[in-house]
N, C-alpha and C. Protein backbone atom coordinates (compact mmCIF):
# COMPACT_ATOMS: atom_id res chain seq x y z
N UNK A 1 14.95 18.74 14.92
CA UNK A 1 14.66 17.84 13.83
C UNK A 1 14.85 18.52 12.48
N UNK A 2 14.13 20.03 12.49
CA UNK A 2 14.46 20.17 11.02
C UNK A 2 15.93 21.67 10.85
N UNK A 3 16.51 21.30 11.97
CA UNK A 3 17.41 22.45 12.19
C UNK A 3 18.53 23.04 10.83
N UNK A 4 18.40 21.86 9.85
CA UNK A 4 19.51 21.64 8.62
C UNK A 4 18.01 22.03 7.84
N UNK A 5 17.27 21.93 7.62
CA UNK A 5 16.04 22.38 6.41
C UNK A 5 16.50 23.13 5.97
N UNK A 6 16.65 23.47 4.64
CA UNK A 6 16.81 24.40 4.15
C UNK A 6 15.34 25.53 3.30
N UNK A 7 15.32 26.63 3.01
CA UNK A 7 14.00 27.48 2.80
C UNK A 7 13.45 26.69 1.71
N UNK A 8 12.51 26.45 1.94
CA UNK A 8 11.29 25.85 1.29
C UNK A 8 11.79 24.31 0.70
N UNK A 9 12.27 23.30 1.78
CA UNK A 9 12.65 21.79 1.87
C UNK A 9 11.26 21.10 2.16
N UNK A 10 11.36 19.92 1.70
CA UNK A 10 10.57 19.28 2.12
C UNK A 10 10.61 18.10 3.14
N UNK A 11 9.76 17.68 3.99
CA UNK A 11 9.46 17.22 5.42
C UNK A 11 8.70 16.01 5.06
N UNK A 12 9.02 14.71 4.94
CA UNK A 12 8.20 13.90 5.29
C UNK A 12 7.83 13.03 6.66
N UNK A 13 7.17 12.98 7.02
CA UNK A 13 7.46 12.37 8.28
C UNK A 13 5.84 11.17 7.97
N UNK A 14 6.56 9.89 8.69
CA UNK A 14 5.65 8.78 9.05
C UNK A 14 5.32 8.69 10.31
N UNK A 15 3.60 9.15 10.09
CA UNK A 15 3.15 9.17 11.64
C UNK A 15 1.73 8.79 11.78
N UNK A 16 1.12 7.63 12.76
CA UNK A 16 0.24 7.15 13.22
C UNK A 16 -0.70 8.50 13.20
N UNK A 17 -1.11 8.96 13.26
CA UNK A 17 -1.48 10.41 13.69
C UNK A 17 -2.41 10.71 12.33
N UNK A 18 -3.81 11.11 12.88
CA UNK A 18 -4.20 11.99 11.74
C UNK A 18 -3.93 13.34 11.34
N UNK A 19 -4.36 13.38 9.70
CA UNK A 19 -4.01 14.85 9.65
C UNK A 19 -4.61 15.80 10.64
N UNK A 20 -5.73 16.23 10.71
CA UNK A 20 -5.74 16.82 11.83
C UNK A 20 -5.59 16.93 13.06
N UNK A 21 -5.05 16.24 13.58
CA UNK A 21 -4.38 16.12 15.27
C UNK A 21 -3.32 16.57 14.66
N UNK A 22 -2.64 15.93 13.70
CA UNK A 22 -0.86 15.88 13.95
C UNK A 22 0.02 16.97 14.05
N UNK A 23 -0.50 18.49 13.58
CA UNK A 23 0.13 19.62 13.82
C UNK A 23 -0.04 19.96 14.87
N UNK A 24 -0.89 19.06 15.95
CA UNK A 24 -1.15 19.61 17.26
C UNK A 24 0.12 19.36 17.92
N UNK A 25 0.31 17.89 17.70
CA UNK A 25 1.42 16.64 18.20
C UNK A 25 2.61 17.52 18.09
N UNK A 26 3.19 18.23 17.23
CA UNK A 26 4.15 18.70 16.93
C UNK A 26 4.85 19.62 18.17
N UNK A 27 6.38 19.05 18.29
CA UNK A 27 6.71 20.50 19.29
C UNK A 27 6.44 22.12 18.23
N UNK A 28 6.30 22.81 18.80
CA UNK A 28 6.27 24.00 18.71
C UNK A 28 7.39 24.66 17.87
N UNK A 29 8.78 24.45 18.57
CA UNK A 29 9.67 24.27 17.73
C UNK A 29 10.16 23.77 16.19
N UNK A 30 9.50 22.72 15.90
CA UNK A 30 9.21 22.32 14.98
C UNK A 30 8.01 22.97 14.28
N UNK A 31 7.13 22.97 14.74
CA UNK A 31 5.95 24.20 13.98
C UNK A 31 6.52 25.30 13.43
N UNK A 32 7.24 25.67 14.40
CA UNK A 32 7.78 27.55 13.75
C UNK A 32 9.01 27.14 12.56
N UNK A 33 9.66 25.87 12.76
CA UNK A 33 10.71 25.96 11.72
C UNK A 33 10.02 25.55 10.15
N UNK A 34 9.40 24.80 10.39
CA UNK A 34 8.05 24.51 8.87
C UNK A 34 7.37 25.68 8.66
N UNK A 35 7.09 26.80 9.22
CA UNK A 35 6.44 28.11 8.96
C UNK A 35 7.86 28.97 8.78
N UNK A 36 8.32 28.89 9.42
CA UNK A 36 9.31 30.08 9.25
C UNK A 36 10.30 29.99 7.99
N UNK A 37 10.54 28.31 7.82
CA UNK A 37 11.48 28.04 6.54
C UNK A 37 10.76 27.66 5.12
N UNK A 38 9.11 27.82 5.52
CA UNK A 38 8.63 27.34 4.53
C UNK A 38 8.71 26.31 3.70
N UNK A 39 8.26 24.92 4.56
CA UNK A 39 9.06 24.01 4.35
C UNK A 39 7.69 23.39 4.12
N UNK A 40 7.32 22.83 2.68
CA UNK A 40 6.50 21.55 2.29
C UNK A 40 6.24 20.70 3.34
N UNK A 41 5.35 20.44 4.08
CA UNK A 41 5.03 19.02 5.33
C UNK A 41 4.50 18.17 4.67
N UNK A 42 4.54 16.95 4.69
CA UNK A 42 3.53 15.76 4.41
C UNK A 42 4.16 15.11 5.18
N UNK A 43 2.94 14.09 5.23
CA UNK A 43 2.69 12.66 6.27
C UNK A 43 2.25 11.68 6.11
N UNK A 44 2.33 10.67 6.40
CA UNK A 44 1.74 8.77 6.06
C UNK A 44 2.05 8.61 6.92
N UNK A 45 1.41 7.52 7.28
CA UNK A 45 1.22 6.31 7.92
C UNK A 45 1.62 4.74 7.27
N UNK A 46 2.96 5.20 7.12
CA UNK A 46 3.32 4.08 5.95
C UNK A 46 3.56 2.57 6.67
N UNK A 47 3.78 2.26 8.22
CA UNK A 47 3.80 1.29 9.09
C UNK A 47 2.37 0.93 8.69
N UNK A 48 1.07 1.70 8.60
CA UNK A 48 -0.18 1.22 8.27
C UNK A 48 -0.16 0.10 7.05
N UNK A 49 0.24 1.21 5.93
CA UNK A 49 0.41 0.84 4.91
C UNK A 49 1.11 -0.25 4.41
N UNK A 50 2.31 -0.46 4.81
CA UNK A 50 3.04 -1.83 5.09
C UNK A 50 2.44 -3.09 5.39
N UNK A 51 1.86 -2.89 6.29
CA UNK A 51 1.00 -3.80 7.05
C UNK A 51 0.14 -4.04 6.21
N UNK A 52 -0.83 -3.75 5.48
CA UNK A 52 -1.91 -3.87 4.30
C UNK A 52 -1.21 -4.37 3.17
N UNK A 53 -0.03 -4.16 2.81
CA UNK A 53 1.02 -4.65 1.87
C UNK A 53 1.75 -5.59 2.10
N UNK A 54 1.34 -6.29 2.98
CA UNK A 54 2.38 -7.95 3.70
C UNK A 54 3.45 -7.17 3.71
N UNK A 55 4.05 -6.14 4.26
CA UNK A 55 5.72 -5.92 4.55
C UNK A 55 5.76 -5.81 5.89
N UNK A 56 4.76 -6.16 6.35
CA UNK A 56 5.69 -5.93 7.84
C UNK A 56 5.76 -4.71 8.33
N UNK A 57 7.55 -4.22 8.71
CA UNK A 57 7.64 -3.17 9.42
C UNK A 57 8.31 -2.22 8.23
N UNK A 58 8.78 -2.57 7.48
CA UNK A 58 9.39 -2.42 6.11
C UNK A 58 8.55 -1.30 5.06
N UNK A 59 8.82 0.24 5.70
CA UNK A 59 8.19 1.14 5.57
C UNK A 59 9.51 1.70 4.47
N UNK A 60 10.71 1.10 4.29
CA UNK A 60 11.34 2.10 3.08
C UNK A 60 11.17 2.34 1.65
N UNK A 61 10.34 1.34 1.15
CA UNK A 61 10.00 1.34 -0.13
C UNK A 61 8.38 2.28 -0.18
N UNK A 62 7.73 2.36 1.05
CA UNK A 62 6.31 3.32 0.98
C UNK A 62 6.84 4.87 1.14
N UNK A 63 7.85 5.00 2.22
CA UNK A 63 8.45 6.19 2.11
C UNK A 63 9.18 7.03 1.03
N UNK A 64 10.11 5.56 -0.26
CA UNK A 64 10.56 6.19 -1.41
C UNK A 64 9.85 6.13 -1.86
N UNK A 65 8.87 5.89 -2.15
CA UNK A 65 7.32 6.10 -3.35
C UNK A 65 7.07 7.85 -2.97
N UNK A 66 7.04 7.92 -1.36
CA UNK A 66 6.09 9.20 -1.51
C UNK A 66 6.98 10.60 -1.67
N UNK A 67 8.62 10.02 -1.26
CA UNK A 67 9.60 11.18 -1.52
C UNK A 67 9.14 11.27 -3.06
N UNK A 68 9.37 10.33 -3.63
CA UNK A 68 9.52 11.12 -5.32
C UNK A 68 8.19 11.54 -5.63
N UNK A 69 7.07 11.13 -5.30
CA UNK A 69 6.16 11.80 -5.51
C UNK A 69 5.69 13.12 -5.08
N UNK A 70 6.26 13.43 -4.09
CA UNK A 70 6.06 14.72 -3.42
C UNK A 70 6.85 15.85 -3.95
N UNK A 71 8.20 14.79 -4.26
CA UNK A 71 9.52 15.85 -4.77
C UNK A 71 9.25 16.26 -6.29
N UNK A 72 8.71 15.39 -6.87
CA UNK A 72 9.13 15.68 -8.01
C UNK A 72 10.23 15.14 -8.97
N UNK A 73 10.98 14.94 -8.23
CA UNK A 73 12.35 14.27 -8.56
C UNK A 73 11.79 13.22 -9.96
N UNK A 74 11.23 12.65 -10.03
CA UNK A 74 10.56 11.61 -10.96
C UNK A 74 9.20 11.85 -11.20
N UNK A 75 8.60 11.31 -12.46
CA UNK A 75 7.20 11.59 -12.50
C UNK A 75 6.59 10.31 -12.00
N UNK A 76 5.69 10.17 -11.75
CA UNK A 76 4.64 9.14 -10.70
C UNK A 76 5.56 7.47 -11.19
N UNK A 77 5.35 7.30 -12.45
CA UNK A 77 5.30 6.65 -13.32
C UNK A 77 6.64 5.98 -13.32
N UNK A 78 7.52 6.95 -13.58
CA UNK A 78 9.18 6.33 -13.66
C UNK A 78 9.60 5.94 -12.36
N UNK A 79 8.99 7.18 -10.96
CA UNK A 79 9.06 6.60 -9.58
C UNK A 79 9.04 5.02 -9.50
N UNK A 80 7.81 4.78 -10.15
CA UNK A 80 6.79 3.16 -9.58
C UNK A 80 8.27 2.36 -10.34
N UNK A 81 8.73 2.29 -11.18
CA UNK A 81 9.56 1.33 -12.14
C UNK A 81 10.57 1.20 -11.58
N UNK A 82 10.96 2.58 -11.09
CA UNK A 82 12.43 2.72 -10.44
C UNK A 82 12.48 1.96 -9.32
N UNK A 83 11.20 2.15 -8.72
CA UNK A 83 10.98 1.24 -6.88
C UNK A 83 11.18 -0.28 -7.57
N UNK A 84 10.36 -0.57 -8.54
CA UNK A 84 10.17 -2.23 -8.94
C UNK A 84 11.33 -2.27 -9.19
N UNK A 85 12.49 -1.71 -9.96
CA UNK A 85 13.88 -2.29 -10.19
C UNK A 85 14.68 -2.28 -8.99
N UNK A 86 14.82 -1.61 -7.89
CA UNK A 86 15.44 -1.69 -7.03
C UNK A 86 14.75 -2.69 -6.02
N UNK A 87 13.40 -3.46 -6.15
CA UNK A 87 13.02 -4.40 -4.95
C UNK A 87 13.17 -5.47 -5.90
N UNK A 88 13.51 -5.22 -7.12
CA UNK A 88 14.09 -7.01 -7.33
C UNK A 88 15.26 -6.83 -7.25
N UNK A 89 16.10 -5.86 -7.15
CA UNK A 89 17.70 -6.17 -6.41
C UNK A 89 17.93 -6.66 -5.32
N UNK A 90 16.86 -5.71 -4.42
CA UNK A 90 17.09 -5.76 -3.08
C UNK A 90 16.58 -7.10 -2.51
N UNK A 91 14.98 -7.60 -3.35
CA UNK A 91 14.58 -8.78 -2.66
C UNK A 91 14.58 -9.68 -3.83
N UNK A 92 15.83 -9.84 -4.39
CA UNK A 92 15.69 -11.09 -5.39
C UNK A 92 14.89 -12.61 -4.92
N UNK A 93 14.84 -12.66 -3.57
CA UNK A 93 14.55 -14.11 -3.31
C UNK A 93 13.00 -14.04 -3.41
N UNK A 94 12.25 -12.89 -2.79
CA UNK A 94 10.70 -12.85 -2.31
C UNK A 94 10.30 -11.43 -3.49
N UNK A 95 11.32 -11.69 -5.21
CA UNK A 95 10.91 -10.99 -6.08
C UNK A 95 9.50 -11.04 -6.44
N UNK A 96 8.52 -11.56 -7.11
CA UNK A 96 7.36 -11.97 -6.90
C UNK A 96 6.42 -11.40 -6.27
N UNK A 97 7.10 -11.44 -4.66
CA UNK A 97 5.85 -11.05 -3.89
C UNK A 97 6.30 -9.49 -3.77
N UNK A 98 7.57 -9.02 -3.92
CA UNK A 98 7.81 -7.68 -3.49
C UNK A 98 7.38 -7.23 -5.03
N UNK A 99 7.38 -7.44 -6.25
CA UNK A 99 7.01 -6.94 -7.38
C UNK A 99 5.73 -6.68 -6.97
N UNK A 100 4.24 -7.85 -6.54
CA UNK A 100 3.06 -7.58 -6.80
C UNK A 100 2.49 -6.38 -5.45
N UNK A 101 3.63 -6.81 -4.39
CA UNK A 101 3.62 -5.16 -3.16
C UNK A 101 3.56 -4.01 -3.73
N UNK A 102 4.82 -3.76 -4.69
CA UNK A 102 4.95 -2.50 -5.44
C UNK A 102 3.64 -2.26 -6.25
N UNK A 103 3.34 -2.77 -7.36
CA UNK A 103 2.08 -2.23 -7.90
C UNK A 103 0.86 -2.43 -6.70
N UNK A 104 0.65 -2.53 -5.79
CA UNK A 104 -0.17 -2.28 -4.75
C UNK A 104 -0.28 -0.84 -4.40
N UNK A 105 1.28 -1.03 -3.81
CA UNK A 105 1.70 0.37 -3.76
C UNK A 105 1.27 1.70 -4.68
N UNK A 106 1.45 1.26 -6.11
CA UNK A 106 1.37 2.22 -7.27
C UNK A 106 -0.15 2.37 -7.09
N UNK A 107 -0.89 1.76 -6.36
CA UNK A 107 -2.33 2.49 -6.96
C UNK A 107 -2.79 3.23 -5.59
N UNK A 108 -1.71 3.65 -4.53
CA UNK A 108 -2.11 3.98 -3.67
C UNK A 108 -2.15 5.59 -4.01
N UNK A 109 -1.21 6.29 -4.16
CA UNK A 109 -0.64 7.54 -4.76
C UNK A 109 -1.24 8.29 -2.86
N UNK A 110 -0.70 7.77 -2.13
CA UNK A 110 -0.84 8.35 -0.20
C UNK A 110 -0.43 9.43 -0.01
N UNK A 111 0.84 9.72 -0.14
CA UNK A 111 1.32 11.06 0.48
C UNK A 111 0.19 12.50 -0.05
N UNK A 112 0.02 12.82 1.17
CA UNK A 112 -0.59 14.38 1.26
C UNK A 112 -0.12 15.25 2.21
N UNK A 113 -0.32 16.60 1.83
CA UNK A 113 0.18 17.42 2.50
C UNK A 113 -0.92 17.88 3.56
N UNK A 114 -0.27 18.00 4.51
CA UNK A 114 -0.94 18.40 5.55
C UNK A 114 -1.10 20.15 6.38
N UNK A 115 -0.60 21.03 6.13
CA UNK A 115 -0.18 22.33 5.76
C UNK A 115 -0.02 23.05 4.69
């Protein structure tokens, strides 16, 4: 899984799983490559989260919230705007309801690291 990581990449993974079980869950293999490459882990439960957000199964807009928040790539703020402009592209028809999802979203601030 993380055989392409590069030293000190970051790992998100969406998993039912609490933080503390979930490094149990892990192959081994995967344990040593997050230690050995020094690789940022975090985790959600963004299928949870979805679900609390009327989306359904429709975990890609909880997952780009927590990449840029984790990454850095954007600050919290421009993240949240950037998601709202791309779900009224994406869901021009159910704009409305995917706009008032997103600021749902924005007050969640979920992703944590778990390692």
């Amino acid at each position: 899984m993380l055989e392409k990581a590069k030293l000190g990449g970051l790992f998100l993974l969406n998993s039912p799983v609490g933080p503390r079980e979930l490094w149990d869950t892990l192959p081994l293999s995967v344990q040593s490559q997050i230690i050995e490459k020094k690789i940022a882990f975090h985790a959600i439960d963004a299928y949870r989260i979805a679900d609390q957000l009327g989306l359904g199964h429709r975990i890609n807009t909880i997952m780009q919230a927590c990449l840029f928040a984790i990454s850095g790539i954007l600050p919290w703020e421009k993240a949240i705007a950037a998601i709202k402009h791309a779900a009224r592209e994406s869901y021009a028809r159910a704009g409305l309801r995917m706009r008032i999802t997103v600021d749902k979203l924005a007050q969640y601030r979920v992703c944590s690291g778990y390692v």
